[in-house]
N, C-alpha and C. Protein backbone atom coordinates (compact mmCIF):
# COMPACT_ATOMS: atom_id res chain seq x y z
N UNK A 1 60.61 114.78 141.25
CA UNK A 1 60.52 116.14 141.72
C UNK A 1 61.75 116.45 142.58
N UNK A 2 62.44 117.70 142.11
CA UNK A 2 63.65 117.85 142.97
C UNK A 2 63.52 118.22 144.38
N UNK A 3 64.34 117.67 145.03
CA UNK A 3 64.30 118.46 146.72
C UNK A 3 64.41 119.42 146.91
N UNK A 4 63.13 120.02 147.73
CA UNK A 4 63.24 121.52 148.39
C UNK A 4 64.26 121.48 149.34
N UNK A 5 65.44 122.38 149.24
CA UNK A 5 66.12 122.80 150.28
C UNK A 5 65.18 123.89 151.05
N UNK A 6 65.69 123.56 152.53
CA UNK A 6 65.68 124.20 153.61
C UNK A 6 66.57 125.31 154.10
N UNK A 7 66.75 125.73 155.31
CA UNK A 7 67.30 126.53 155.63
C UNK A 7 68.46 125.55 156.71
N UNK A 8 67.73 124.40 157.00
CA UNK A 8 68.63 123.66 157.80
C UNK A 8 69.38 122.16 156.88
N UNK A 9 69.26 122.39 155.77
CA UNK A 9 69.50 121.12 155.31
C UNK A 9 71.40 121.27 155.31
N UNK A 10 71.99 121.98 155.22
CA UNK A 10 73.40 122.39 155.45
C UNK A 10 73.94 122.15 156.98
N UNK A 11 72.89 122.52 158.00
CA UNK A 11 73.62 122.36 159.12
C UNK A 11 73.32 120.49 159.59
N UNK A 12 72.23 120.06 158.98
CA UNK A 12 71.78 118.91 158.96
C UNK A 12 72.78 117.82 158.53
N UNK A 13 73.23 118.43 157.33
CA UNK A 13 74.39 117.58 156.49
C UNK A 13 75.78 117.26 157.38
N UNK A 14 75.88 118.65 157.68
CA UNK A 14 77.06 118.88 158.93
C UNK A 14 77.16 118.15 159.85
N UNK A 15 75.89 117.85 160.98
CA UNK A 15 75.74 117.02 161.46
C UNK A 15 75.64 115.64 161.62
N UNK A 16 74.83 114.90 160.65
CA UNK A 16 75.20 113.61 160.38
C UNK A 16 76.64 113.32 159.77
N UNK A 17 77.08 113.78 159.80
CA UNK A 17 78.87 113.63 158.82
C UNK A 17 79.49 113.43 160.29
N UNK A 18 78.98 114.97 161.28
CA UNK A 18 79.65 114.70 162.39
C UNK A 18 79.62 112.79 162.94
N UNK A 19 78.56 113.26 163.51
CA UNK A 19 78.11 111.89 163.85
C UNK A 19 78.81 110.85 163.31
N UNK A 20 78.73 109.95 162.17
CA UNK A 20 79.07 109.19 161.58
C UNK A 20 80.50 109.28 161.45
N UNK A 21 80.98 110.51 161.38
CA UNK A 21 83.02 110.22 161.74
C UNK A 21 82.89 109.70 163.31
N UNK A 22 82.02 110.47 163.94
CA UNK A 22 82.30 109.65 165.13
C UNK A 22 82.25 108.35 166.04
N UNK A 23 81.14 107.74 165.24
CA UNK A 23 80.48 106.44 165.13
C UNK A 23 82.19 105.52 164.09
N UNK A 24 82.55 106.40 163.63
CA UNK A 24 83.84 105.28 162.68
C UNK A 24 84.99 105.65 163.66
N UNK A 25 85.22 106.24 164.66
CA UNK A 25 86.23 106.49 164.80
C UNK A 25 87.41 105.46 165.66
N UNK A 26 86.68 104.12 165.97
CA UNK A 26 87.51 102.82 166.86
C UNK A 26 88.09 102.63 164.99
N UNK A 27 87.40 102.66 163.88
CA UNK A 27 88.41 102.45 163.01
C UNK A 27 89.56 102.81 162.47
N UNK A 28 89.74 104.36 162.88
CA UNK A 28 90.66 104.99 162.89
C UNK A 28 91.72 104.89 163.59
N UNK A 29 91.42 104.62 165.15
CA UNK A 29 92.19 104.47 166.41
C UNK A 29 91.91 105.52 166.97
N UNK A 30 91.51 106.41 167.29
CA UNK A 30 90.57 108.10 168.03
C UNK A 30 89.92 107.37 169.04
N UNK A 31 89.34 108.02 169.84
CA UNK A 31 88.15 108.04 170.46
C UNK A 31 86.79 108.64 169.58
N UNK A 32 85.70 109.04 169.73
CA UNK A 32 84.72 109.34 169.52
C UNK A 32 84.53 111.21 169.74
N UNK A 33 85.29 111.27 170.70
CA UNK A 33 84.83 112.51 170.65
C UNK A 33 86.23 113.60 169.83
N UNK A 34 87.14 112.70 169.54
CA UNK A 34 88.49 113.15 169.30
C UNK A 34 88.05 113.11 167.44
N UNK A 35 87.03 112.43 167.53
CA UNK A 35 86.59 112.14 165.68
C UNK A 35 85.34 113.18 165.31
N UNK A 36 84.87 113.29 166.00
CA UNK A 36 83.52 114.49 166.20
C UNK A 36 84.53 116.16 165.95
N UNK A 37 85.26 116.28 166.76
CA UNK A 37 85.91 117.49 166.75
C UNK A 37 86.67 117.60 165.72
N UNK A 38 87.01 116.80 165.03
CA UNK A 38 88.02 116.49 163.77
C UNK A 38 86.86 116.77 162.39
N UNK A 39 86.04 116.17 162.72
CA UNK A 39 84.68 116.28 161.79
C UNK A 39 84.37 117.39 161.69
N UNK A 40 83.85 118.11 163.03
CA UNK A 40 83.34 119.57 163.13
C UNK A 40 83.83 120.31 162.25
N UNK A 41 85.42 120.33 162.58
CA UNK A 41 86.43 121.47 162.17
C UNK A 41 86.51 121.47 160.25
N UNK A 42 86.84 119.65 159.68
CA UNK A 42 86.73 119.73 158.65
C UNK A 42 85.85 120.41 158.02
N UNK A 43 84.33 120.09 158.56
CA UNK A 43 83.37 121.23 157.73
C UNK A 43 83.15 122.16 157.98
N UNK A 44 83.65 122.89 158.78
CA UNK A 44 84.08 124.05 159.19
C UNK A 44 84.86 125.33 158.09
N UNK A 45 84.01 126.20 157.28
CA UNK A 45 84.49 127.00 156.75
C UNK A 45 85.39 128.21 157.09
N UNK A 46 85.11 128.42 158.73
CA UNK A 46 85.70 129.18 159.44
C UNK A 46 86.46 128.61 160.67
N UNK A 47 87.62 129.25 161.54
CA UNK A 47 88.29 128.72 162.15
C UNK A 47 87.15 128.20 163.45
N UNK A 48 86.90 127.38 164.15
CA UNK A 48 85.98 127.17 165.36
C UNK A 48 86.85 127.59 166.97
N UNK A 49 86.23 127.49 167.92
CA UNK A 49 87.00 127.88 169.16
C UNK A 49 86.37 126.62 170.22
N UNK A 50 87.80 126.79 171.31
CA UNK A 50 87.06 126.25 171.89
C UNK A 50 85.61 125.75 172.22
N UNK A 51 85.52 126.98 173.14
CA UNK A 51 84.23 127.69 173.23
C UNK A 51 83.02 127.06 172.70
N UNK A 52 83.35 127.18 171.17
CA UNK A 52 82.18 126.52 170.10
C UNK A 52 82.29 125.13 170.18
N UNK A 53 83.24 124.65 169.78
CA UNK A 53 83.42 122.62 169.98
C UNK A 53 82.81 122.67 171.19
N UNK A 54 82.83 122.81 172.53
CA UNK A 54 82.11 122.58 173.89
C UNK A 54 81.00 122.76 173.11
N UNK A 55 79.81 123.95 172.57
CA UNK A 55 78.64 124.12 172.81
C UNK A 55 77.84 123.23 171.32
N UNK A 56 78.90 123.44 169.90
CA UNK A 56 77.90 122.65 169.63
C UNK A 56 78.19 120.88 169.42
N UNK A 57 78.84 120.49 170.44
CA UNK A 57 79.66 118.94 170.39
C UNK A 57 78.71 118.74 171.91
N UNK A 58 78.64 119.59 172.71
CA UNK A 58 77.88 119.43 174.43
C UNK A 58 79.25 118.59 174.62
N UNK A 59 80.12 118.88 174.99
CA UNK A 59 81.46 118.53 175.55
C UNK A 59 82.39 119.10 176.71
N UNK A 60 82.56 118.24 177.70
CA UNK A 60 83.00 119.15 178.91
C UNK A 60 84.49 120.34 178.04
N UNK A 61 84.78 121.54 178.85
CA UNK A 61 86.29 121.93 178.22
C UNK A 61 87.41 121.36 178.52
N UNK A 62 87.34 120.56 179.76
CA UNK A 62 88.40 119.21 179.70
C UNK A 62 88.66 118.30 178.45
N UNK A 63 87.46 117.92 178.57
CA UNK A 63 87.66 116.42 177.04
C UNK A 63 87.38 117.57 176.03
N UNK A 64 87.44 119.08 175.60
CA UNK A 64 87.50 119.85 174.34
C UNK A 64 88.56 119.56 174.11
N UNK A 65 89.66 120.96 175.35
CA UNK A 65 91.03 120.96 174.96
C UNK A 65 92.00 119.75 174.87
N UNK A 66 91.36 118.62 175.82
CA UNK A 66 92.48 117.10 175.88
C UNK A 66 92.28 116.78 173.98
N UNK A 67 90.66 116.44 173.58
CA UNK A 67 91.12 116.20 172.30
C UNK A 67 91.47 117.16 170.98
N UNK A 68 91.39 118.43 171.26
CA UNK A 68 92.12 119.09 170.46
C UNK A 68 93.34 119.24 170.15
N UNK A 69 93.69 119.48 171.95
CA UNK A 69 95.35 119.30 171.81
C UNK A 69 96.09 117.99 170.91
N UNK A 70 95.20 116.46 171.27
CA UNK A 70 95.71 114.93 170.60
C UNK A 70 95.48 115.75 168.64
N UNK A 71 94.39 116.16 168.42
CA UNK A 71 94.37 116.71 166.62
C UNK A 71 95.65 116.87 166.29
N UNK A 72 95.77 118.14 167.50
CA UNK A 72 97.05 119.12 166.69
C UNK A 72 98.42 118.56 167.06
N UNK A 73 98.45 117.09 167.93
CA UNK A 73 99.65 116.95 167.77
C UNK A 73 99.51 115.52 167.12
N UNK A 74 98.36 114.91 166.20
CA UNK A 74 98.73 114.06 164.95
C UNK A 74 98.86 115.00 164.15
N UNK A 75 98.55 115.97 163.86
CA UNK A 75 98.83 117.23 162.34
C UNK A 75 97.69 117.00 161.80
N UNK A 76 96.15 117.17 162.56
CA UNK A 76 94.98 116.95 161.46
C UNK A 76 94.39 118.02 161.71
N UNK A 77 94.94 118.70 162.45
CA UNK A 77 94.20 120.33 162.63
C UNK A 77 95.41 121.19 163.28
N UNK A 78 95.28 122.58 162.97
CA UNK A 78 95.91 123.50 162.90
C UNK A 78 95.35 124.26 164.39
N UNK A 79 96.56 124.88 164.79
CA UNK A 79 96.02 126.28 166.08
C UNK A 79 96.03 127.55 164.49
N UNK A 80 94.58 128.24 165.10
CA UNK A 80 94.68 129.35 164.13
C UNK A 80 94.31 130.21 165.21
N UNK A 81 94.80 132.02 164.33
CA UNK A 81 94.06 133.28 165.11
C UNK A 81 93.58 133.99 164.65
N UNK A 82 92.57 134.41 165.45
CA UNK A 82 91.19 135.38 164.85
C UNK A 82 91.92 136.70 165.19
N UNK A 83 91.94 137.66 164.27
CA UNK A 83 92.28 139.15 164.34
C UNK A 83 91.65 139.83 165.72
N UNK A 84 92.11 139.96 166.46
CA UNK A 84 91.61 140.96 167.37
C UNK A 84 90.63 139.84 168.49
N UNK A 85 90.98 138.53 168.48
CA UNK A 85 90.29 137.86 169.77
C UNK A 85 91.50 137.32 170.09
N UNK A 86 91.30 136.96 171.74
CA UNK A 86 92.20 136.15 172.60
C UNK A 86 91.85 134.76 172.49
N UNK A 87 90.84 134.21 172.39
CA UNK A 87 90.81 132.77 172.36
C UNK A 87 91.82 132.22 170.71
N UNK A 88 91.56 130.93 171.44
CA UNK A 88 92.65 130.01 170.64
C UNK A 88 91.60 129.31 169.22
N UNK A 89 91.98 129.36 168.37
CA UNK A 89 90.76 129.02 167.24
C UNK A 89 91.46 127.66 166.79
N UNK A 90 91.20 126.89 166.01
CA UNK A 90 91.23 125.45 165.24
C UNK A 90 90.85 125.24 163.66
N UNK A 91 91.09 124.61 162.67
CA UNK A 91 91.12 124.60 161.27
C UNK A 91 91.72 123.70 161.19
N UNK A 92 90.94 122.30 160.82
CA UNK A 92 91.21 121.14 160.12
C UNK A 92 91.67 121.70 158.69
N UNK A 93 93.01 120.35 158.83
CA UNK A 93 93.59 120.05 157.10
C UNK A 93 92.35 119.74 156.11
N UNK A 94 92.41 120.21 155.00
CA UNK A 94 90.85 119.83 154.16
C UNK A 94 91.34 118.99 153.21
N UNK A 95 92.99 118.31 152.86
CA UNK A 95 93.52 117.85 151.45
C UNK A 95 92.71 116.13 152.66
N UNK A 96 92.40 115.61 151.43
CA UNK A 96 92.09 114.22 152.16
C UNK A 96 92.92 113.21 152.09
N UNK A 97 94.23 113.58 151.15
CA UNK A 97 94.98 112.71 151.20
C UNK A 97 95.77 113.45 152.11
N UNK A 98 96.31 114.47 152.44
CA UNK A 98 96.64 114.65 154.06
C UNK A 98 96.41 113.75 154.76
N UNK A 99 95.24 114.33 154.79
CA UNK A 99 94.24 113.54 156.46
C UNK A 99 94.52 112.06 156.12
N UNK A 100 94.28 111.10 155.27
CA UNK A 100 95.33 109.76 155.02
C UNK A 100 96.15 109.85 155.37
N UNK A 101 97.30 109.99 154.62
CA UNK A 101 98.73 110.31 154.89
C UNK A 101 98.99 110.07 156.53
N UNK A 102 98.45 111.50 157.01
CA UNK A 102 99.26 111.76 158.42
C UNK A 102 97.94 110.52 159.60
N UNK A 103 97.01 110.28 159.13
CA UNK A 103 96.65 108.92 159.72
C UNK A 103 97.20 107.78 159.72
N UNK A 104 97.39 107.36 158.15
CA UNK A 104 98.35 106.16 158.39
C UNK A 104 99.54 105.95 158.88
N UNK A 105 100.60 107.44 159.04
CA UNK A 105 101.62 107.62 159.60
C UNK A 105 101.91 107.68 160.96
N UNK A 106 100.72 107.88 161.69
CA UNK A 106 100.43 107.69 163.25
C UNK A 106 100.05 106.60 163.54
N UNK A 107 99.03 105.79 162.58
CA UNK A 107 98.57 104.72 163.31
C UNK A 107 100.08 103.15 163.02
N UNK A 108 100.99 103.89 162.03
CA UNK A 108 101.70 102.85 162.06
C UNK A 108 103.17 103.48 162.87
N UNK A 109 103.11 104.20 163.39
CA UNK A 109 103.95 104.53 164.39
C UNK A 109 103.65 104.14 165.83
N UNK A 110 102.12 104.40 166.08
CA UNK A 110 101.52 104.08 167.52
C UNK A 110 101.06 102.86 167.20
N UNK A 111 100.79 101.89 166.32
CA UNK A 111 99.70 100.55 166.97
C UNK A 111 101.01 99.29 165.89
N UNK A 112 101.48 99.70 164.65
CA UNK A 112 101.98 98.63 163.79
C UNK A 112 103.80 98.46 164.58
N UNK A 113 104.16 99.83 164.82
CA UNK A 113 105.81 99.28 164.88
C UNK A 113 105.46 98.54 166.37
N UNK A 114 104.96 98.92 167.09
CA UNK A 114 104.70 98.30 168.28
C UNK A 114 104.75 96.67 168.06
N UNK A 115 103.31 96.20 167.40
CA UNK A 115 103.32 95.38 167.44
C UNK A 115 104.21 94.18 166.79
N UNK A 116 105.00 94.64 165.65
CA UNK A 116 105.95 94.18 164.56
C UNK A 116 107.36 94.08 165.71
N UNK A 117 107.55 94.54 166.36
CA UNK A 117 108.76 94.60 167.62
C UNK A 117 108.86 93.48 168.70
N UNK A 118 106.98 93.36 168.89
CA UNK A 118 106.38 92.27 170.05
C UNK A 118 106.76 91.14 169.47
N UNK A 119 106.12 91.10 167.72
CA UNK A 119 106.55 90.15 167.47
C UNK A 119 107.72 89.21 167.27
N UNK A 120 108.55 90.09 167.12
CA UNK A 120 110.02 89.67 166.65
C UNK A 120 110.59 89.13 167.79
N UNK A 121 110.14 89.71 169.00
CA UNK A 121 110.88 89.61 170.13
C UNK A 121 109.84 88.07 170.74
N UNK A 122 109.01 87.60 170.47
CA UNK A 122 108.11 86.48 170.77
C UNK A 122 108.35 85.36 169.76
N UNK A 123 108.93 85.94 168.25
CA UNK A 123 110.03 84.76 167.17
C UNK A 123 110.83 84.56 168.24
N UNK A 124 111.83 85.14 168.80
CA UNK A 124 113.27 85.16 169.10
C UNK A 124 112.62 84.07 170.38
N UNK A 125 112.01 84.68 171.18
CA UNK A 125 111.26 83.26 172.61
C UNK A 125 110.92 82.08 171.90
N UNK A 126 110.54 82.19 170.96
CA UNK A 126 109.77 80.56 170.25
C UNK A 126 110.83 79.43 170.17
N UNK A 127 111.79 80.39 169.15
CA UNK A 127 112.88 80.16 167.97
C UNK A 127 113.86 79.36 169.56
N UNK A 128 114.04 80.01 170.59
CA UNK A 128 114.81 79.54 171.66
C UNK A 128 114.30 78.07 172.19
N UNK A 129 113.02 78.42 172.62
CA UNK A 129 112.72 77.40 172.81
C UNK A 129 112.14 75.90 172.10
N UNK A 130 112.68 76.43 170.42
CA UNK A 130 112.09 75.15 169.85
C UNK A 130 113.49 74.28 169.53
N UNK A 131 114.85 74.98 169.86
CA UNK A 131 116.11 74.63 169.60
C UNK A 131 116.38 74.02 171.08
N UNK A 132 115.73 74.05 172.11
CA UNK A 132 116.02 73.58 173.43
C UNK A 132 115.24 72.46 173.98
N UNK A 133 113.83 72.72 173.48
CA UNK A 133 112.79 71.71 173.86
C UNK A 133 113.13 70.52 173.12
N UNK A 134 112.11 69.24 173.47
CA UNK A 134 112.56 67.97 172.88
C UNK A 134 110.92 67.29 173.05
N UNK A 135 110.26 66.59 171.86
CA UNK A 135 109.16 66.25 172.33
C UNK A 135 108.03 66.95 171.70
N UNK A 136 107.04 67.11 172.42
CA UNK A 136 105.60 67.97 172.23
C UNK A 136 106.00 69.10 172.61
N UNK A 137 106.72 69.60 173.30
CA UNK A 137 107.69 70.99 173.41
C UNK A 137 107.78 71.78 172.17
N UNK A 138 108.81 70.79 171.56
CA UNK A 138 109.09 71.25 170.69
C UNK A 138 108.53 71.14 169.21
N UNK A 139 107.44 70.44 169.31
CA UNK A 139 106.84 70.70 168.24
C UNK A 139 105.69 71.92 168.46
N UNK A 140 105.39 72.06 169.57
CA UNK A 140 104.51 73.14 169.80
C UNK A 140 105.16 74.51 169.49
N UNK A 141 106.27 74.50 169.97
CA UNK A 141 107.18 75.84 169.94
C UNK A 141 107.34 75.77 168.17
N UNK A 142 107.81 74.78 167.67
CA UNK A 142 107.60 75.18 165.78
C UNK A 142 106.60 75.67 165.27
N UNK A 143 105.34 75.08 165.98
CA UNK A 143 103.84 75.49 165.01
C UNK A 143 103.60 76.97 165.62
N UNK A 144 104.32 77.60 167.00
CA UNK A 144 104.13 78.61 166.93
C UNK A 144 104.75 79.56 166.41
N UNK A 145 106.36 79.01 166.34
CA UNK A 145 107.29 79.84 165.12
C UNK A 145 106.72 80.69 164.12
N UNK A 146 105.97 78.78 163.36
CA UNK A 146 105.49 79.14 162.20
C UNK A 146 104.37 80.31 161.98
N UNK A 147 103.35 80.21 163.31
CA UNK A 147 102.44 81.05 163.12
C UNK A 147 102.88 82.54 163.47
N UNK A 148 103.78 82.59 164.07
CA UNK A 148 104.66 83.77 164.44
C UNK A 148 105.44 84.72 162.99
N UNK A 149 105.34 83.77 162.17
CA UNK A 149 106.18 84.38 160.87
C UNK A 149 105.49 84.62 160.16
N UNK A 150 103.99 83.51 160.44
CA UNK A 150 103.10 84.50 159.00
C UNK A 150 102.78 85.24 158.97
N UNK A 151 102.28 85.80 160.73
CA UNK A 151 101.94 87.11 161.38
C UNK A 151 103.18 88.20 160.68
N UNK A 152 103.77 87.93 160.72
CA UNK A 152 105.02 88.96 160.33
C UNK A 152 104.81 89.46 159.26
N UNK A 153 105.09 88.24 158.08
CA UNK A 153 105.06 88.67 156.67
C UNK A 153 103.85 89.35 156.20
N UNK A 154 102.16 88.57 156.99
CA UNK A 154 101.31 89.43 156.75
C UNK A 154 101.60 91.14 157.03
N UNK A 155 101.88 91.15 158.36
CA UNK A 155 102.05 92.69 158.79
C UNK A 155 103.28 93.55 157.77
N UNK A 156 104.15 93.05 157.36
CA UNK A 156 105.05 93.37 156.77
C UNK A 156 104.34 93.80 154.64
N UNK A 157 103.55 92.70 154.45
CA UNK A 157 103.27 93.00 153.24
C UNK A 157 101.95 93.99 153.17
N UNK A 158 101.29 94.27 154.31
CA UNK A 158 100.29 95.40 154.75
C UNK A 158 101.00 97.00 154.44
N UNK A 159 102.37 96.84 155.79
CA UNK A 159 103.19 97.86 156.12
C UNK A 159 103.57 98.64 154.38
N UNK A 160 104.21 97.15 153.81
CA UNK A 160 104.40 97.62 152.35
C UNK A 160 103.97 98.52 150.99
N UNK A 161 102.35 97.93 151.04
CA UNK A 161 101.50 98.14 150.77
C UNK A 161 100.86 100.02 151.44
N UNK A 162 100.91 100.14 152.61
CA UNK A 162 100.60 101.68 153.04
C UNK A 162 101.88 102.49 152.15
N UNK A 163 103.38 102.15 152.88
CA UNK A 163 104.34 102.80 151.92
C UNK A 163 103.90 103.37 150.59
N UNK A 164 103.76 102.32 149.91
CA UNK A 164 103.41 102.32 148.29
C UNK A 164 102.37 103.46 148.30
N UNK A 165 101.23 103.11 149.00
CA UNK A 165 100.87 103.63 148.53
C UNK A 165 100.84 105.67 148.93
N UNK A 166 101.27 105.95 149.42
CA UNK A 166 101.86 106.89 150.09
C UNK A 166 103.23 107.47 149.67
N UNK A 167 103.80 106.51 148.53
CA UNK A 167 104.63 106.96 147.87
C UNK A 167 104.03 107.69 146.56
N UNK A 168 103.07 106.87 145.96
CA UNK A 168 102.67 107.33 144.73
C UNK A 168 101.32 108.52 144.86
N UNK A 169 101.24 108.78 145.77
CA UNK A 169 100.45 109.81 146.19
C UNK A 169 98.99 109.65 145.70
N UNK A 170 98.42 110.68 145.52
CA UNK A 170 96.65 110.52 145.01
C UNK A 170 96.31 110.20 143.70
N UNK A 171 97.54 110.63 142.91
CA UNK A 171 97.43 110.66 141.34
C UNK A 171 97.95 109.42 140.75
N UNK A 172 98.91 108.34 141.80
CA UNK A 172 99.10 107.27 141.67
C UNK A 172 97.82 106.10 141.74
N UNK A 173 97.06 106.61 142.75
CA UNK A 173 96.05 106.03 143.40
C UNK A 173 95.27 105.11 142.78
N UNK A 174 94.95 106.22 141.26
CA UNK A 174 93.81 105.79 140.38
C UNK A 174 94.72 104.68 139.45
N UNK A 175 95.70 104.42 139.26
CA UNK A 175 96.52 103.48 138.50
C UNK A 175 96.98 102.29 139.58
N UNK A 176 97.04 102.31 140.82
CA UNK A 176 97.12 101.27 141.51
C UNK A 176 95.62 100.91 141.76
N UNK A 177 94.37 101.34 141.74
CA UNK A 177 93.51 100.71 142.21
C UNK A 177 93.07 99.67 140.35
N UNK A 178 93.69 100.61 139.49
CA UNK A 178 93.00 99.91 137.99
C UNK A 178 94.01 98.53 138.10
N UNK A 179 95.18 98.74 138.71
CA UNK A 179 95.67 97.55 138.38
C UNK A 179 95.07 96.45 139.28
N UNK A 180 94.42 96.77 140.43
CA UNK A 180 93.86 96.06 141.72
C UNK A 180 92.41 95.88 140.78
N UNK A 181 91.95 96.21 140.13
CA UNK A 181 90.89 95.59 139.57
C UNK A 181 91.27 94.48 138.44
N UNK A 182 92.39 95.13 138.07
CA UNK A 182 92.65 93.78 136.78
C UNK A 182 92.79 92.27 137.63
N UNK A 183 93.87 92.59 138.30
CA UNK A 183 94.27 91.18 139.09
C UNK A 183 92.58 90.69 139.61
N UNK A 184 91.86 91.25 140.33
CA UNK A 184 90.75 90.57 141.30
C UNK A 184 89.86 90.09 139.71
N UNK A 185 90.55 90.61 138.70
CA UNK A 185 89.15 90.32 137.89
C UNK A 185 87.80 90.68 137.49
């Protein structure tokens, strides 16, 4: 028997989506409430306002505007204007390979070059001290070399891997994942 829709089963839907971006959002690198407002807006047919994120998020207008402002300056939501109002309105990007795109392009600007830099610069400390040390020194300083480089190449064949796929865009997608099924088998 098919499901009776409601009158709330739309705002219902809305809601748990909210929720659950916000519950994922340490995977993203966001906060929680910076993933809720991102959520809102996506299902958002119309531009939202402040105003509204505070009342239906229950969010001080401090932590509104702090995480609106962080949206609009990764590029996952837009400042829009309503004809004939003064407040400031909002409109999430809806392409989802956008919203990819300009995620993976932040999170490997803010969390990967960082760490790919630490590392190089913690090779270069190892690498010194395994050419200076003599002993258990220096065999310690090799095994950390070593573990220092796999870290690398891992991060490096990850880094690769986002490129790619960000080169071949959405329509590439479906031909890199068929070939990712052949190989796994």
């Amino acid at each position: 028997m098919p499901e009776i829709l409601t009158e709330k089963t739309l705002p219902e839907s809305k809601a748990l989506f909210i929720r659950r971006w916000g519950e994922m959002s340490s995977y993203w690198g966001i906060n929680r409430t910076m993933a809720e407002i991102h959520a809102l807006l996506y299902v958002s047919t119309e531009p939202v306002c402040t105003d509204d994120v505070m009342a239906l998020l229950q969010v001080s207008r401090g932590n509104a505007s702090m995480n609106l402002r962080s949206l609009v300056d990764w590029g996952l939501i837009e400042r829009s204007h309503v004809r004939g109002d003064r407040k400031e309105y909002f409109a999430a990007r809806t392409s989802v390979w956008e919203m990819f795109e300009t995620i993976i392009r932040q999170r490997k600007r803010r969390e990967v070059e960082p760490i790919v830099e630490t590392i190089q610069r913690c090779r270069e400390m190892a690498a010194k001290e395994m050419n200076l040390a003599k002993g258990a020194k220096a065999v310690d300083a090799k095994a950390c070399l070593h573990r220092l480089d796999d870290m690398a190449k891992f991060i490096q064949v990850l880094g690769t891997t986002m490129d790619l796929l960000l080169k071949v865009g959405p329509k590439g997608m479906d031909r890199i994942t068929g070939l990712m099924m052949k190989i796994a088998g």
